[in-house]
Protein backbone atom coordinates (compact mmCIF):
# COMPACT_ATOMS: atom_id res chain seq x y z
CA UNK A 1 130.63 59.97 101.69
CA UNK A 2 131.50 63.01 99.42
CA UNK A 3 130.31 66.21 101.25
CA UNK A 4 129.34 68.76 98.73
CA UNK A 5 130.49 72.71 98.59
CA UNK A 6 129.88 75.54 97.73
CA UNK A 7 130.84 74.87 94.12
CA UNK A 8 128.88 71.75 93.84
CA UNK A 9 125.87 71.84 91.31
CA UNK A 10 122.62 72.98 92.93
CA UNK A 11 120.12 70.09 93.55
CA UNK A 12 116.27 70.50 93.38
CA UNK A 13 114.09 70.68 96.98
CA UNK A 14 110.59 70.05 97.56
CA UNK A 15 108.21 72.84 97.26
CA UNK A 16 105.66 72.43 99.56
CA UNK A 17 107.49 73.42 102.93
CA UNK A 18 108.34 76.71 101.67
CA UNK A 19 104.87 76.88 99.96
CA UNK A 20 103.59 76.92 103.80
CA UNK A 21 106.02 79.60 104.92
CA UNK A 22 105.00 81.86 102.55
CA UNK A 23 101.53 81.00 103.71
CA UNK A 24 102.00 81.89 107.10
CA UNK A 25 103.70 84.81 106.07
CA UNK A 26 101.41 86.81 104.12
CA UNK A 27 98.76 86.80 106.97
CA UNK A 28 100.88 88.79 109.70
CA UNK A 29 101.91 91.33 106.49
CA UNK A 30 98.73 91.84 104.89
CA UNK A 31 97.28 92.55 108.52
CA UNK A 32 100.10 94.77 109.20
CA UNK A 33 99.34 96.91 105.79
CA UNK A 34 96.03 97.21 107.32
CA UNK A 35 96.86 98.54 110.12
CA UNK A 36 99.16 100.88 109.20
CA UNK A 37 96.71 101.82 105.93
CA UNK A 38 93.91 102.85 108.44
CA UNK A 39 96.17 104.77 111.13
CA UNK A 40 95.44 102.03 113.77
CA UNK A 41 95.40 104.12 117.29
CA UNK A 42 96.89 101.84 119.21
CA UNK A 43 99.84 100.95 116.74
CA UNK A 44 100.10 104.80 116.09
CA UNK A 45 100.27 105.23 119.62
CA UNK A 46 102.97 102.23 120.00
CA UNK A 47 104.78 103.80 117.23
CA UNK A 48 105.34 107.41 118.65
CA UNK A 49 106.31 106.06 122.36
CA UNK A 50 109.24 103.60 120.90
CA UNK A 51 110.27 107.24 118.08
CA UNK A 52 110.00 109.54 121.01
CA UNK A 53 112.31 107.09 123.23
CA UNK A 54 114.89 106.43 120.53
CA UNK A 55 115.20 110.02 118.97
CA UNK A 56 116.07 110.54 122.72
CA UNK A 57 118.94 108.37 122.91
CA UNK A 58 120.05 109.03 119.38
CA UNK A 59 120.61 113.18 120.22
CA UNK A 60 122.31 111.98 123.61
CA UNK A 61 124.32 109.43 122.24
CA UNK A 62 125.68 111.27 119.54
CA UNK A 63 128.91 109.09 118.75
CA UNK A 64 126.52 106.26 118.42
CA UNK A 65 124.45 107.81 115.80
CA UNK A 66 127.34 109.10 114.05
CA UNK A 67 128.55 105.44 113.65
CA UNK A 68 124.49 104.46 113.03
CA UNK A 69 124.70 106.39 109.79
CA UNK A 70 127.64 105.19 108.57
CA UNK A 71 126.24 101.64 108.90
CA UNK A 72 123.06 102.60 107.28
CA UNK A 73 124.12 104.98 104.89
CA UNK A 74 127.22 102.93 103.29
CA UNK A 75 127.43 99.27 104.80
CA UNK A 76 123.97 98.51 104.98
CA UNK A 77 122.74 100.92 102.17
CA UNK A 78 119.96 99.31 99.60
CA UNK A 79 122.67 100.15 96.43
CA UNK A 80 125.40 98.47 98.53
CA UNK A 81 122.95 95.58 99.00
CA UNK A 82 122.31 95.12 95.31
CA UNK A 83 125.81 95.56 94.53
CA UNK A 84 126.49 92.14 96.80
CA UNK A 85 123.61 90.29 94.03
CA UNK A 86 125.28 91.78 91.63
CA UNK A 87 127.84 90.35 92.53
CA UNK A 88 126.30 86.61 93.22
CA UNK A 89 124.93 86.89 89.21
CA UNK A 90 128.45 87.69 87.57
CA UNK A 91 129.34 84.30 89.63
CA UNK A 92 126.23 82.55 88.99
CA UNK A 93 126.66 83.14 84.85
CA UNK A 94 130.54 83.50 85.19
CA UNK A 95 131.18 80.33 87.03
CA UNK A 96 128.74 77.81 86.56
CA UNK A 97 126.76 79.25 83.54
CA UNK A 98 123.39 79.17 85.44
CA UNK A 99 121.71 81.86 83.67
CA UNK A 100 118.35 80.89 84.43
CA UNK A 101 119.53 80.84 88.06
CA UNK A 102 121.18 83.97 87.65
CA UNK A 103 118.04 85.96 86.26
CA UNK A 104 115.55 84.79 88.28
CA UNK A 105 118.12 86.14 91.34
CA UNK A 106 118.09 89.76 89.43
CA UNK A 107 114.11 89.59 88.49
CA UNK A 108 113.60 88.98 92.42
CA UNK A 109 115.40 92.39 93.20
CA UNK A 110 114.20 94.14 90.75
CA UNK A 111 110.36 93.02 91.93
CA UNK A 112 110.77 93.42 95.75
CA UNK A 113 112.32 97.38 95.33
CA UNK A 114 109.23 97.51 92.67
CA UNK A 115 106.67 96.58 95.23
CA UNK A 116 108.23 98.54 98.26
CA UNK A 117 108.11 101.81 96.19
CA UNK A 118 104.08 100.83 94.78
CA UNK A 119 103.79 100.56 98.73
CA UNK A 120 105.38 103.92 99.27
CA UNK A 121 103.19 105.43 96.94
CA UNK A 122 99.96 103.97 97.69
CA UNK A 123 100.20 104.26 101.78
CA UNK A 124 101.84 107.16 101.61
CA UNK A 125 102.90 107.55 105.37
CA UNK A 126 104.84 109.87 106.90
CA UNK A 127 108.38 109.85 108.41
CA UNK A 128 108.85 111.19 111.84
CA UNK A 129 109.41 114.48 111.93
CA UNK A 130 112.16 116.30 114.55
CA UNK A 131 112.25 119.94 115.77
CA UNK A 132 116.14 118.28 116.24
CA UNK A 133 116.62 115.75 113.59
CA UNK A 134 119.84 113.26 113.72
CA UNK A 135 119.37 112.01 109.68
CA UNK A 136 116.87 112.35 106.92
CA UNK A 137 115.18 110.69 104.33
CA UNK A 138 113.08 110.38 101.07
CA UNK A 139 110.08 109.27 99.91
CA UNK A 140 106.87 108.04 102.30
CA UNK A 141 107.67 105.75 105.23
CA UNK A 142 106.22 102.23 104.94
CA UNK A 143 107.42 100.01 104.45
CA UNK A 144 111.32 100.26 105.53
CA UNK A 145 113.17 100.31 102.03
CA UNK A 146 116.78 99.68 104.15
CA UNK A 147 114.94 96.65 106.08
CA UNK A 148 113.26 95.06 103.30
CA UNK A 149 116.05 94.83 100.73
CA UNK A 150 118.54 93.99 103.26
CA UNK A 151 115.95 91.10 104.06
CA UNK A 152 115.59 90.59 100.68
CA UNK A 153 119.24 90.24 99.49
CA UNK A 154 120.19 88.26 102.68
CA UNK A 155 117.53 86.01 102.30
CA UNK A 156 118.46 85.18 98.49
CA UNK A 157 122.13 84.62 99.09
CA UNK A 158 121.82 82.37 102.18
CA UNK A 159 119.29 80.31 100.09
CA UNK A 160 121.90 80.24 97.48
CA UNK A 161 124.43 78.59 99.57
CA UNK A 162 121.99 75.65 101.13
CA UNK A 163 121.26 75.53 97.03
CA UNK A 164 124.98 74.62 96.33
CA UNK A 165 125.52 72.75 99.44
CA UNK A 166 127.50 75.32 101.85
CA UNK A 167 129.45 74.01 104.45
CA UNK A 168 128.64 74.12 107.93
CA UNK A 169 130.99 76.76 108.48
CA UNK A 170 130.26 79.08 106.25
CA UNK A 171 126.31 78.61 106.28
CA UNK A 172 126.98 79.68 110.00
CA UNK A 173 128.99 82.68 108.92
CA UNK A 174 126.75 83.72 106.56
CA UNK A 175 123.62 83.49 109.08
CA UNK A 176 125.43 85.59 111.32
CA UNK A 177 126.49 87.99 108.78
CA UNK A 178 123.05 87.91 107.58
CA UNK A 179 121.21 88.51 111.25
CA UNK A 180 123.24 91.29 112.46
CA UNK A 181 122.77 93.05 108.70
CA UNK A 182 119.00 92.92 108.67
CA UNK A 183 118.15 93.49 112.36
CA UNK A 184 121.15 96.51 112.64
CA UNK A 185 119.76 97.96 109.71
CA UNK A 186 116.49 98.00 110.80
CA UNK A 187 117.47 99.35 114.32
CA UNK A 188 119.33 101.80 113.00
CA UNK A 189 116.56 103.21 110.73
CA UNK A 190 114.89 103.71 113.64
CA UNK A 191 117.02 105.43 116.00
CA UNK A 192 117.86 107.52 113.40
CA UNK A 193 114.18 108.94 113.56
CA UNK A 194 113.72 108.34 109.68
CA UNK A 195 111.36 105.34 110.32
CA UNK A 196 108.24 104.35 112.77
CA UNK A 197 109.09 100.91 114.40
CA UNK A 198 106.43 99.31 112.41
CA UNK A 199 107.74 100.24 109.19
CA UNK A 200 111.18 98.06 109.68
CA UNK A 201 108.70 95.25 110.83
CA UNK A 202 106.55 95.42 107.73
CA UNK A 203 110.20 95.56 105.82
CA UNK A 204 111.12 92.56 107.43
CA UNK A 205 108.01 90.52 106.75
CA UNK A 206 107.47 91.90 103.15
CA UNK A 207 110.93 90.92 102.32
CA UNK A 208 111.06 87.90 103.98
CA UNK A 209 107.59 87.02 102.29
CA UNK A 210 109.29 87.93 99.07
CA UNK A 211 111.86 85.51 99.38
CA UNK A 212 109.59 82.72 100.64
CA UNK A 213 107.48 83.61 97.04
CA UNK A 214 110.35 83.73 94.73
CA UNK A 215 112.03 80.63 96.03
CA UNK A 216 108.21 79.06 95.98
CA UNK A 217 108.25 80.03 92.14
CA UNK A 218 111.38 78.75 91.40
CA UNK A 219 111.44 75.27 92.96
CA UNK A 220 107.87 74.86 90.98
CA UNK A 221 109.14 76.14 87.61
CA UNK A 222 112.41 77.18 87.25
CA UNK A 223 114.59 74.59 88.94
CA UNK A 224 116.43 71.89 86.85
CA UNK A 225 115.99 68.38 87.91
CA UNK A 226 119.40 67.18 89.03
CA UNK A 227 121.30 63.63 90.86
């Protein structure tokens, strides 16, 4: 039996399993919104206890930190992130002419960094703030823009590759690749002091909803049937 690659054509899955994921993912991020909306005491309080301990650590540990911000300012930076789908579109159009394919990958991006800056804006939280601060950053706090699109982005791509039939090897690569880039760049957000703990979880969980949506929309609408 012919085992397909990564160039193979993509085939169509059924929608409804991912229709329940995204289900049972907007209940935990809606709550979360809430939460963080209202100023929740006891997530407040959770917040400045895990801040207080890392900020800590961070002005100890300062060749750590040093190689924290290099991670999160250049590796695991949101415009290094979309470079990478970038990236996947030129070779979505470029090598197998999926333009539909190829769009709907760019319209995602474009959609998730609209709806974590309407988020911005409307909650309007604010960062930690340091008599002693290791890093800085712009714009209100939740949700985590770094966790988010790295969630986002990694999500997309490893989607991609069960789409065109990845090999074992490289779908375990890429899962590794993509678990160490989404939970390091959420870590380091926060031991950098520029983030409360629960705004790299509502990253994660808004962009991991976001995923769960746009692959929802385009097994539904979008994707070509194919033997």
């Amino acid at each position: 039996m012919h085992t397909p690659t990564v160039d193979a054509p993509p085939h169509r899955p059924p929608h409804t399993r991912t229709g329940r994921v995204a289900a049972a993912l907007a209940a935990p991020t809606v709550l979360l919104l809430f939460l963080v909306a209202l100023s929740w005491a006891p997530l407040m309080s959770l917040d400045e206890g895990i801040a207080d301990t890392t900020h800590r650590w961070a002005v100890a540990e300062s060749g750590v930190t040093h190689v924290f911000r290099i991670l999160t300012d250049w590796v695991w930076d949101p415009v290094t992130m979309r470079l990478i789908v970038a990236a996947a579109v030129v070779w979505l159009v470029w090598r197998h002419r999926e333009w539909w394919l190829a769009i709907w990958l760019a319209v995602t991006c474009a959609v998730g960094t609209a709806v974590q800056q309407g988020l911005k804006a409307a909650v309007g939280r604010e960062r930690p703030a340091w008599p002693d601060p290791v890093d800085s950053a712009h714009y209100a706090a939740f949700p985590s823009g770094h966790a988010m699109t790295a969630t986002v982005v990694c999500g997309l791509l490893l989607w991609l590759l069960h789409l065109y039939g990845a090999g074992r090897v490289v779908t375990r690569v890429a899962l590794a690749v993509s678990a160490v880039s989404v939970l390091g760049v959420g870590l380091t957000r926060i031991w950098l002091g520029v983030h409360w703990a629960s705004d790299v979880v509502g990253g994660w969980l808004l962009g991991t909803l976001t995923v769960a949506l746009a692959v929802l929309t385009y097994e539904k609408w979008g994707a070509p049937r194919r033997t």
